[in-house]
Structures are given as structure tokens and as C-alpha cells.
N, C-alpha and C. Protein backbone atom coordinates (compact mmCIF):
# COMPACT_ATOMS: atom_id res chain seq x y z
N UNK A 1 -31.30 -2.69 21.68
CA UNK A 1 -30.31 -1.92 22.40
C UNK A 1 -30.06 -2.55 23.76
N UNK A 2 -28.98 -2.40 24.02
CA UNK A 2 -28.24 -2.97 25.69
C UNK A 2 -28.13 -1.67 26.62
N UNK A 3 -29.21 -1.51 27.83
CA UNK A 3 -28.98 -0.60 28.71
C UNK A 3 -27.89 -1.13 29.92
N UNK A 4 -27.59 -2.19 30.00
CA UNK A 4 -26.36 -2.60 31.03
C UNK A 4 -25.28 -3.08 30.40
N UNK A 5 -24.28 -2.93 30.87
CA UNK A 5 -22.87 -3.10 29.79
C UNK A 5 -22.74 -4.76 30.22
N UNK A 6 -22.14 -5.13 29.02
CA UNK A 6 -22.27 -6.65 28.83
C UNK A 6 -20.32 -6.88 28.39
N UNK A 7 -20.31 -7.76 28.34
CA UNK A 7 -18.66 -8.30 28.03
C UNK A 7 -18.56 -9.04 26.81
N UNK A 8 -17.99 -8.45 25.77
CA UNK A 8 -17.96 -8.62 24.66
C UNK A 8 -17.25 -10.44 24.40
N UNK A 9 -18.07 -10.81 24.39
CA UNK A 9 -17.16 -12.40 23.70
C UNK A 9 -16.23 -12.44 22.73
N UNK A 10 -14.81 -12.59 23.72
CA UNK A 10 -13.75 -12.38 22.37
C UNK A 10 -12.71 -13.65 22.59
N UNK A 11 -13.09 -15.51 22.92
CA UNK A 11 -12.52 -16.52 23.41
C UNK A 11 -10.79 -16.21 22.58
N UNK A 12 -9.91 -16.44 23.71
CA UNK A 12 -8.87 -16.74 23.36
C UNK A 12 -7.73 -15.29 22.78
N UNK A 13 -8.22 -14.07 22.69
CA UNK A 13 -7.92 -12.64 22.37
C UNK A 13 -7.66 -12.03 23.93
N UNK A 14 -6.78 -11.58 24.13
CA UNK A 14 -6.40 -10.45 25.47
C UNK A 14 -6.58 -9.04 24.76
N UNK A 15 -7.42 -8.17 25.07
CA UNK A 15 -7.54 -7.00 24.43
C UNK A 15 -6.73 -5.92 25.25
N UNK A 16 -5.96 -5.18 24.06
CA UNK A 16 -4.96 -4.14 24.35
C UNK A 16 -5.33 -3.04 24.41
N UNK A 17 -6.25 -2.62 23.23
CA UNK A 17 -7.43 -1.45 23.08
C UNK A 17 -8.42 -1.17 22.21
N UNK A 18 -9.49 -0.75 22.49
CA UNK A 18 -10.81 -0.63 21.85
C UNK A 18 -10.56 0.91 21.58
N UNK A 19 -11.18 1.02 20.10
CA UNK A 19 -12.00 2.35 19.21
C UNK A 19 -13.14 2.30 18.93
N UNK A 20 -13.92 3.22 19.11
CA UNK A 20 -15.65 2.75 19.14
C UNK A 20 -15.75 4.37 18.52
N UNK A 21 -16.57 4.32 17.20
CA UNK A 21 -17.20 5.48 16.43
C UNK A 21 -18.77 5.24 16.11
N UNK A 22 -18.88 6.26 15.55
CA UNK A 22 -21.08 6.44 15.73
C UNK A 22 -21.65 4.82 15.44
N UNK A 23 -21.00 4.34 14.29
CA UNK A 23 -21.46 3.06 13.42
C UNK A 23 -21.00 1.74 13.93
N UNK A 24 -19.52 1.53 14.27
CA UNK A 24 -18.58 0.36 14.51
C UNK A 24 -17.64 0.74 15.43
N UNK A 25 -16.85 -0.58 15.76
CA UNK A 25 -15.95 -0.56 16.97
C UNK A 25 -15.31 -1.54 16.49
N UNK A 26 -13.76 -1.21 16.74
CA UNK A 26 -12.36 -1.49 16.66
C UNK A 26 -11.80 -2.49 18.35
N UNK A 27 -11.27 -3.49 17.74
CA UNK A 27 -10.51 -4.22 18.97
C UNK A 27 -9.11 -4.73 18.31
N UNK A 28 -8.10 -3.95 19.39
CA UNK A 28 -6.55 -4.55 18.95
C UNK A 28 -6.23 -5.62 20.16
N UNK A 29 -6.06 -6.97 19.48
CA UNK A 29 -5.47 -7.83 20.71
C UNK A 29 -3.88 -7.75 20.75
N UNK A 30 -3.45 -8.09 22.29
CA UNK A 30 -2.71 -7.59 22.46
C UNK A 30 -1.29 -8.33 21.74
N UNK A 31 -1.76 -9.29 20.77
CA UNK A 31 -0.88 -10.04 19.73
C UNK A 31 -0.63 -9.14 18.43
N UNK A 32 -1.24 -8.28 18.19
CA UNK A 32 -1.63 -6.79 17.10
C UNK A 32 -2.46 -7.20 16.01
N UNK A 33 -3.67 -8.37 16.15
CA UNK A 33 -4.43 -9.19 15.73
C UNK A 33 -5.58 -7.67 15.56
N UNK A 34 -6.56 -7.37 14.82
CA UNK A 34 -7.60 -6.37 14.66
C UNK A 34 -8.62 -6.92 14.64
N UNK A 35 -9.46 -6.56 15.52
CA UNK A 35 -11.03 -7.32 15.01
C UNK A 35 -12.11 -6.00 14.81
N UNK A 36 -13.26 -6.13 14.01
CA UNK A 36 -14.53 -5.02 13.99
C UNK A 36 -15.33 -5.86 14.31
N UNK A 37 -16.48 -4.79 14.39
CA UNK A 37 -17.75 -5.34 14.36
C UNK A 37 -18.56 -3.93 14.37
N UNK A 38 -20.09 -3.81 13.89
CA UNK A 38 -21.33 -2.84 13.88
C UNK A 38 -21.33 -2.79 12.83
N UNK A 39 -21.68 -1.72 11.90
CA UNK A 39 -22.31 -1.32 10.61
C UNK A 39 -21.09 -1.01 9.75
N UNK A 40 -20.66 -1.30 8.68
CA UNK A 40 -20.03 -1.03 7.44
C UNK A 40 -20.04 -0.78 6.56
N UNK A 41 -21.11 0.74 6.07
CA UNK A 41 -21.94 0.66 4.52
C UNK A 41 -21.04 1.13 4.23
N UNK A 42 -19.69 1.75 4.56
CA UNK A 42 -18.68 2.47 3.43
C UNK A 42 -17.58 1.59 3.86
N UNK A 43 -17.44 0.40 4.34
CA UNK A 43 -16.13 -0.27 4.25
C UNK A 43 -15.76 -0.24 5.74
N UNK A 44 -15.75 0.60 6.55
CA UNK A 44 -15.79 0.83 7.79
C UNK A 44 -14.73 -0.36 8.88
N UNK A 45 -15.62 -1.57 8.70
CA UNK A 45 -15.28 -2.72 9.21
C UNK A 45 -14.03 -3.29 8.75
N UNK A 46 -13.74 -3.35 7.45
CA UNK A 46 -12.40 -3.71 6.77
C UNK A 46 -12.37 -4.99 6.79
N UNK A 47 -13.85 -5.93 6.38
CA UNK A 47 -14.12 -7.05 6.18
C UNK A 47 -14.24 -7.43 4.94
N UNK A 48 -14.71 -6.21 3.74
CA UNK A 48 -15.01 -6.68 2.42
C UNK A 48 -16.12 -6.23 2.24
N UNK A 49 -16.53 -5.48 0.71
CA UNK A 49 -17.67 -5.16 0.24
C UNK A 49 -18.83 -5.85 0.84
N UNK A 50 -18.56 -7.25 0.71
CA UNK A 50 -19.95 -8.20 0.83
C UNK A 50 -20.47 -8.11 2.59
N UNK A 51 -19.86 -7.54 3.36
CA UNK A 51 -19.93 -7.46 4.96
C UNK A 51 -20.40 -6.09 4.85
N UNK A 52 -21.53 -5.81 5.70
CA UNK A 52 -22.15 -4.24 5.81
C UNK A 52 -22.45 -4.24 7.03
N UNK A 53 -22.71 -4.97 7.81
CA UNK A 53 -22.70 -5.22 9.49
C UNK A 53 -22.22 -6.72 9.71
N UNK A 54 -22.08 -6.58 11.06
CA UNK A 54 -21.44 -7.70 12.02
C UNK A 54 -21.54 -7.37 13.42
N UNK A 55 -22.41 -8.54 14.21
CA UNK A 55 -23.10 -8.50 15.31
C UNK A 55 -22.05 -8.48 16.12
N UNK A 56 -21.22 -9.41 15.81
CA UNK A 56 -20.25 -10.23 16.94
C UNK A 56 -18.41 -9.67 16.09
N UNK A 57 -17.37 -9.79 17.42
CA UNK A 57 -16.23 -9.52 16.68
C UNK A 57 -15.52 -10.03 15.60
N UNK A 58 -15.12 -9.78 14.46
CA UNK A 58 -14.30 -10.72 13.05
C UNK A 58 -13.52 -10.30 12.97
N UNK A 59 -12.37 -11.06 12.94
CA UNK A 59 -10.27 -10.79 12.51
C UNK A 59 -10.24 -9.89 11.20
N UNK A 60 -9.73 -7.92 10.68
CA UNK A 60 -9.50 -8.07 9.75
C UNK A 60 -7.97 -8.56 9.25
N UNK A 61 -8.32 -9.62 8.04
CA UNK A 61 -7.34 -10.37 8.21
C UNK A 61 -6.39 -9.56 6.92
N UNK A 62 -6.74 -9.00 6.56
CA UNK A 62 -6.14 -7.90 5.50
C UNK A 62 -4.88 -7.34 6.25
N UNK A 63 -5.52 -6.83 7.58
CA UNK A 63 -4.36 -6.38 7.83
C UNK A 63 -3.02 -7.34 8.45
N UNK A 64 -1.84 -6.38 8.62
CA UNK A 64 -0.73 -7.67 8.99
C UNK A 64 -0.69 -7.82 10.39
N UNK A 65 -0.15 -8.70 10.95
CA UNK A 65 -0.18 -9.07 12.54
C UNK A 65 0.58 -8.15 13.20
N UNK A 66 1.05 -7.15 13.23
CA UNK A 66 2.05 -6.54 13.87
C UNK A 66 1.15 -5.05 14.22
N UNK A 67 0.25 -4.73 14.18
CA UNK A 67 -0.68 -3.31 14.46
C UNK A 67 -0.65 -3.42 15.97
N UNK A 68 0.27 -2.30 16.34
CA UNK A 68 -0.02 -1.19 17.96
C UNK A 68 -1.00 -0.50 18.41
N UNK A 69 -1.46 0.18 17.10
CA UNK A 69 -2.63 1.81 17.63
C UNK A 69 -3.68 1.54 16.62
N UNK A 70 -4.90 1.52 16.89
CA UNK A 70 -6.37 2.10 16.28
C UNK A 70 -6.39 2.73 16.82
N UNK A 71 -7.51 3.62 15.63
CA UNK A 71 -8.60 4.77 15.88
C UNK A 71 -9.77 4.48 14.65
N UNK A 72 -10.52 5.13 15.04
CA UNK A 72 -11.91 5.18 14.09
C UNK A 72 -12.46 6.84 14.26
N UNK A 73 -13.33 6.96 13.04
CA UNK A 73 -14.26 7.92 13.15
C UNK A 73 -15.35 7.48 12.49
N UNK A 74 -16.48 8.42 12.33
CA UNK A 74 -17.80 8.14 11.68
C UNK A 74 -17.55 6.96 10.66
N UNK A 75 -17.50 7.19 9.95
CA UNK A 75 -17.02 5.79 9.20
C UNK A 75 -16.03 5.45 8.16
N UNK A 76 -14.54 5.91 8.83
CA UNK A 76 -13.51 5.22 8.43
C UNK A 76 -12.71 4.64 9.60
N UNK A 77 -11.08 3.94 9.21
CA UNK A 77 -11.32 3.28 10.48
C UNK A 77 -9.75 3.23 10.16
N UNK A 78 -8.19 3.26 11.07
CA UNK A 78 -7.43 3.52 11.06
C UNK A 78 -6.10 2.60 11.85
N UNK A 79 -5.59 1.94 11.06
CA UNK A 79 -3.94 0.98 12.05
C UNK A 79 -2.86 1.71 11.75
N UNK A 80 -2.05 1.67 12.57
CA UNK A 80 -0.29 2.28 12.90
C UNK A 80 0.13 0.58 13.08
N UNK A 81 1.31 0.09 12.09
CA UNK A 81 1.73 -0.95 12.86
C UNK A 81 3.24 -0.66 13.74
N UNK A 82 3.73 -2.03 14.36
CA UNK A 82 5.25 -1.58 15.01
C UNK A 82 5.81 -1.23 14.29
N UNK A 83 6.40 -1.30 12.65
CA UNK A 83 7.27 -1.38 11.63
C UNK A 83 7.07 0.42 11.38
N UNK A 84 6.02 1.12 11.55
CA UNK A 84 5.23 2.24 11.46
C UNK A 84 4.58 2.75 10.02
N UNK A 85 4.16 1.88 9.38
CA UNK A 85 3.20 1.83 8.82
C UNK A 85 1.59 1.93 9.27
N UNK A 86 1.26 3.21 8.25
CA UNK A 86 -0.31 3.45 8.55
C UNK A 86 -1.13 2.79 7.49
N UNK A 87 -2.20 2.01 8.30
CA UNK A 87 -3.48 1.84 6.85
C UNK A 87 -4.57 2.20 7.19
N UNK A 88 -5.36 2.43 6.40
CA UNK A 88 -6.56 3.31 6.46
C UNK A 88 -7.77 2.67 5.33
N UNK A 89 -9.07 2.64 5.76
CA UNK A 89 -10.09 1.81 4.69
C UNK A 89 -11.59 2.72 5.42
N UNK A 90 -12.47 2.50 4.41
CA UNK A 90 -13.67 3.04 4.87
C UNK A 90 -13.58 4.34 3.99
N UNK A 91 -14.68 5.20 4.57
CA UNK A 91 -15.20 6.16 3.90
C UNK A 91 -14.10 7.18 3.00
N UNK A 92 -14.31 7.02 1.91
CA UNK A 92 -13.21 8.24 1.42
C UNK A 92 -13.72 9.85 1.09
N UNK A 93 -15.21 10.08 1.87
CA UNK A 93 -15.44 11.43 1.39
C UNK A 93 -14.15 12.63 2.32
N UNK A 94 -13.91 13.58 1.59
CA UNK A 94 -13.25 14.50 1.95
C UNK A 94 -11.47 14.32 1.93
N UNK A 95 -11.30 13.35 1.00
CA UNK A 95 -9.77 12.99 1.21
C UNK A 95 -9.53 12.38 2.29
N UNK A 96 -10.06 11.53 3.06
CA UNK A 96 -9.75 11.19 4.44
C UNK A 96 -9.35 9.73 4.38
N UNK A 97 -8.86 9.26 3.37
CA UNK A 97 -8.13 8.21 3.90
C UNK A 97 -6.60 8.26 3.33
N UNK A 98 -6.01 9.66 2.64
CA UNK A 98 -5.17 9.43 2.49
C UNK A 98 -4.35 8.91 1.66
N UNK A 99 -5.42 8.65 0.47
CA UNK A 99 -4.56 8.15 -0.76
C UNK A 99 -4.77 8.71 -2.21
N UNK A 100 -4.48 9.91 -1.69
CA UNK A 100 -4.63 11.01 -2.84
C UNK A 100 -5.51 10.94 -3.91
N UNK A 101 -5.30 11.84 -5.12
CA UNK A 101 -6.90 12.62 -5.58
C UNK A 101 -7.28 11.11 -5.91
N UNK A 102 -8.92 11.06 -6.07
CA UNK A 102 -9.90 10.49 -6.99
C UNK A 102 -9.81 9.13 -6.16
N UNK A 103 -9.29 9.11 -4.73
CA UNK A 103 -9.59 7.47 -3.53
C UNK A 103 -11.09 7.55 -3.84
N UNK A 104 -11.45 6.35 -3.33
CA UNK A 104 -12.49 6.25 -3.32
C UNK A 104 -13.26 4.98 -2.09
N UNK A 105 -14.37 4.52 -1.80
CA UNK A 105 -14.18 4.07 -0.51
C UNK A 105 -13.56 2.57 -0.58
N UNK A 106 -12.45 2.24 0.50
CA UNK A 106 -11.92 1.12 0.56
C UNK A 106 -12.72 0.18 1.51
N UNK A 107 -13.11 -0.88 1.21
CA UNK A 107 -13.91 -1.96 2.01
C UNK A 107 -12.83 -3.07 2.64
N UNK A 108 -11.24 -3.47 2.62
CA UNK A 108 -10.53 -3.48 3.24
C UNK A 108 -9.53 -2.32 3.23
N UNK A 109 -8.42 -2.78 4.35
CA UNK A 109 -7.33 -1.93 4.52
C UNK A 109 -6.29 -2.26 3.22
């Protein structure tokens, strides 16, 4: 654990805005580029089944270059792009990502 706040190494990214939930954290550069990083046992990160954590920030490259707004919660994880399209990946308990009956968890967007 880090008791003094440290500066996330993100070479060559201008960050527009950060989402940070219990597990992982969301970075939109200000190009509408997405990066995660922390824990991903339900997809969370939007890196791919085979990714369940990540120390350091990774591009999801799933999504398209044009994303304005994140958000996250416990562990799903959420883009609005300019065009206004929403995508959504990670946990699907409770209907919460939005893609009607029988979703199930998405490991990208």
C-alpha cells in the first residue's frame, strides 16, 4: 500500500479525467484514448478474460478513440463517446450492464 500520493506514470497521455471504484481505476486522455488498471476478476478493466489485474496503466483498445465521460463502480466500468454512444463491460450481476435478459460478464467493452 502507498500512504503518500505518488503520480501515476502515464508518458505521452494528458489526462482529462480519472474514475476510481473499490477494485480499479479508469483514465480518459484527453485524445478520448481509455486506460485501466487494479483488479479485474469480472472484466472490470476491459482488457480481456486473460487480464485479472494490472499494476500499471493499459489502453482499452476495444474501445473507439472518440470517449468524453467515464465512470466505474464496484466492478463494472462505463464510456459515453462524442458520437453518444454508451459501452459498458464488467460485472453483469443485477442487469447492470445493460444488455438485456441472460448478459452475462463482459471482459471487454
Amino acid at each position: 500500500s502507498v500512504t503518500i500520493p505518488q503520480m501515476v506514470p502515464m508518458p505521452s497521455v494528458t489526462v482529462r479525467s480519472v474514475a476510481a471504484a473499490w477494485h480499479h481505476t479508469l483514465v480518459l486522455g484527453s485524445d478520448g484514448r481509455v486506460f485501466s488498471f487494479g483488479g479485474g476478476q469480472s472484466g472490470q478493466l476491459g482488457l480481456g478474460a486473460d487480464v485479472t489485474s494490472c499494476s500499471s496503466p493499459r489502453q482499452v483498445t476495444a474501445l473507439p478513440l472518440d470517449v468524453r465521460e467515464i465512470t466505474c463502480t464496484e466492478m463494472t466500468s462505463y464510456a459515453l463517446t462524442v458520437s453518444g454512444h454508451a459501452y459498458s463491460w464488467g460485472f453483469a450481476g443485477s442487469d447492470s450492464l445493460g444488455h438485456g435478459p441472460g448478459e452475462h460478464d463482459l471482459y471487454t467493452p
